[in-house]
C-alpha atoms as a PDB file:
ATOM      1  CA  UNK A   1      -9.596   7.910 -17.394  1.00  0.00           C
ATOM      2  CA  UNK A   2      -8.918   4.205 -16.082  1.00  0.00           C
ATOM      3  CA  UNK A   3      -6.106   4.135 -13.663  1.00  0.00           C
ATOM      4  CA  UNK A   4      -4.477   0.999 -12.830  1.00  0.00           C
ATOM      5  CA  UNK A   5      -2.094   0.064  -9.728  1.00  0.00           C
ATOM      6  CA  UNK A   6       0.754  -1.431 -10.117  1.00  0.00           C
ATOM      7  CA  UNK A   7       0.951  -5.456  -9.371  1.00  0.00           C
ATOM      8  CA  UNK A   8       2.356  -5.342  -6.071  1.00  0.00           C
ATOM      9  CA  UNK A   9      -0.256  -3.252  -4.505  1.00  0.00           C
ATOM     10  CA  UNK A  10      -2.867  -3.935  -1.605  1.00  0.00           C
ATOM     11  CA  UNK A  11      -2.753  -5.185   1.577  1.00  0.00           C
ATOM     12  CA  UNK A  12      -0.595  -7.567   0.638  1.00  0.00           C
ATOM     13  CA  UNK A  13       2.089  -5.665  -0.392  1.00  0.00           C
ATOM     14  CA  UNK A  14       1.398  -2.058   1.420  1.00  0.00           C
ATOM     15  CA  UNK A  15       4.709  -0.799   0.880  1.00  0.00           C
ATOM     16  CA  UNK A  16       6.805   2.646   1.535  1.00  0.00           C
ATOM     17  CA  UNK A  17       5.572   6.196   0.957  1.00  0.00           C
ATOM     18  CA  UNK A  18       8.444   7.628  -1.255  1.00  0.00           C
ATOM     19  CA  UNK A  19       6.412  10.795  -2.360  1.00  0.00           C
ATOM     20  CA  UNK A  20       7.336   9.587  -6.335  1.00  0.00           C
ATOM     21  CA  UNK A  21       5.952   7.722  -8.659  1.00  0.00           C
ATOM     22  CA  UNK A  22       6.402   6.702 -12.598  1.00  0.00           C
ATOM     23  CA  UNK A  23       3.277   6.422 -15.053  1.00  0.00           C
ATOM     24  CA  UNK A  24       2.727   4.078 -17.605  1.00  0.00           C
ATOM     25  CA  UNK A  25       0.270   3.558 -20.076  1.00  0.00           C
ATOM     26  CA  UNK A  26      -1.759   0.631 -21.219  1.00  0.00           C
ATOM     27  CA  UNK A  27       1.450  -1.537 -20.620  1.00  0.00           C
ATOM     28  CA  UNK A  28       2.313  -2.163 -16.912  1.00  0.00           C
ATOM     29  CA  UNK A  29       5.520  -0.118 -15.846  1.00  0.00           C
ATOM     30  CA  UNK A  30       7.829  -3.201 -14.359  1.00  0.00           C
ATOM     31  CA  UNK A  31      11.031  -1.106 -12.649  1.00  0.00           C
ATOM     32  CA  UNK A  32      13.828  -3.352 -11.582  1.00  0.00           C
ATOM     33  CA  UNK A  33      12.599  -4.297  -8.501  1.00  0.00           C
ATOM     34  CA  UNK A  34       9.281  -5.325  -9.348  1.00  0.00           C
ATOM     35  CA  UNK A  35       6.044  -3.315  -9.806  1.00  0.00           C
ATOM     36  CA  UNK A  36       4.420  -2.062  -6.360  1.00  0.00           C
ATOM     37  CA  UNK A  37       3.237   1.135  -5.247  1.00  0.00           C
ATOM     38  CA  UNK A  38       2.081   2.261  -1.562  1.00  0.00           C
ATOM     39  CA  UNK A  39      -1.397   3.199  -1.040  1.00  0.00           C
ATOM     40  CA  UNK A  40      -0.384   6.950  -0.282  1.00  0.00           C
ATOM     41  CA  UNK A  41       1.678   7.145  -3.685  1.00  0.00           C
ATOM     42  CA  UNK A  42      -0.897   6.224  -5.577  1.00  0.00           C
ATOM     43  CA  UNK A  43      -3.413   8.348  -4.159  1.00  0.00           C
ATOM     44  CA  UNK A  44      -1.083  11.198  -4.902  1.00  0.00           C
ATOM     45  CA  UNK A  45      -0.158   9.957  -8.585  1.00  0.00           C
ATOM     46  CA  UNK A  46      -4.269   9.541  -9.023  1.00  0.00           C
ATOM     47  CA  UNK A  47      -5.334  13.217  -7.616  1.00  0.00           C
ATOM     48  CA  UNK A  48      -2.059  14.476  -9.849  1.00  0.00           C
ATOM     49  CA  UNK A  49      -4.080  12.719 -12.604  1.00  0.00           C
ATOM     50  CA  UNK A  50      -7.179  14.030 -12.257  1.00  0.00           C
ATOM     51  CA  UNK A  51      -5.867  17.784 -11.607  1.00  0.00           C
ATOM     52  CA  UNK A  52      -3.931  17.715 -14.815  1.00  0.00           C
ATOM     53  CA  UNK A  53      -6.763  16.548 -16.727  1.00  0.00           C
ATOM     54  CA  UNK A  54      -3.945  15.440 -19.405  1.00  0.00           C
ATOM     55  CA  UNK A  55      -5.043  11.420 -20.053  1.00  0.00           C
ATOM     56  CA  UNK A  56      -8.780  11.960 -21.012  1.00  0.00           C
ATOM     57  CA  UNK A  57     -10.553   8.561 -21.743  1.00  0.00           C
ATOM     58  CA  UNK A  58      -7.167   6.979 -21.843  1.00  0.00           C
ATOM     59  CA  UNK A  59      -5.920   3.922 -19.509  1.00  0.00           C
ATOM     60  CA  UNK A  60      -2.597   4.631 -17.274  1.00  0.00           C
ATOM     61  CA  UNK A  61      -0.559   2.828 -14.417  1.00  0.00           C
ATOM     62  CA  UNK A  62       1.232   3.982 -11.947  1.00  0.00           C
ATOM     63  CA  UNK A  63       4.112   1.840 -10.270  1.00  0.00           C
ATOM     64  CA  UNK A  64       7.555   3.229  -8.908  1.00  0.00           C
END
């Protein structure tokens, strides 16, 4: 599995912890607002990943 952030992530952009967030696959997910994720979210949305076991070998984003 391959995960990708979203474009607004880093330092940069370290954002909110909202406790949610959206997956997408090899095409970025762009909400309304702009793609970003926080640091936390994504560590959640990647250990999610990973304990599902559902995208083997496959590329995914995650972005609010």
């Amino acid at each position: 599995m391959f995960v990708s952030p979203a474009g607004g992530f880093g330092s940069y952009a370290p954002g909110e912890r909202r406790g949610e967030y959206r997956l997408g696959g090899d095409i970025a997910v762009q909400p309304d607002g702009g793609g970003e994720i926080s640091g936390v979210d994504y560590a959640l949305g990647f250990v999610d990943l990973i304990e599902k076991g559902d995208h083997h070998r496959a590329h995914v984003n995650l972005a609010y």
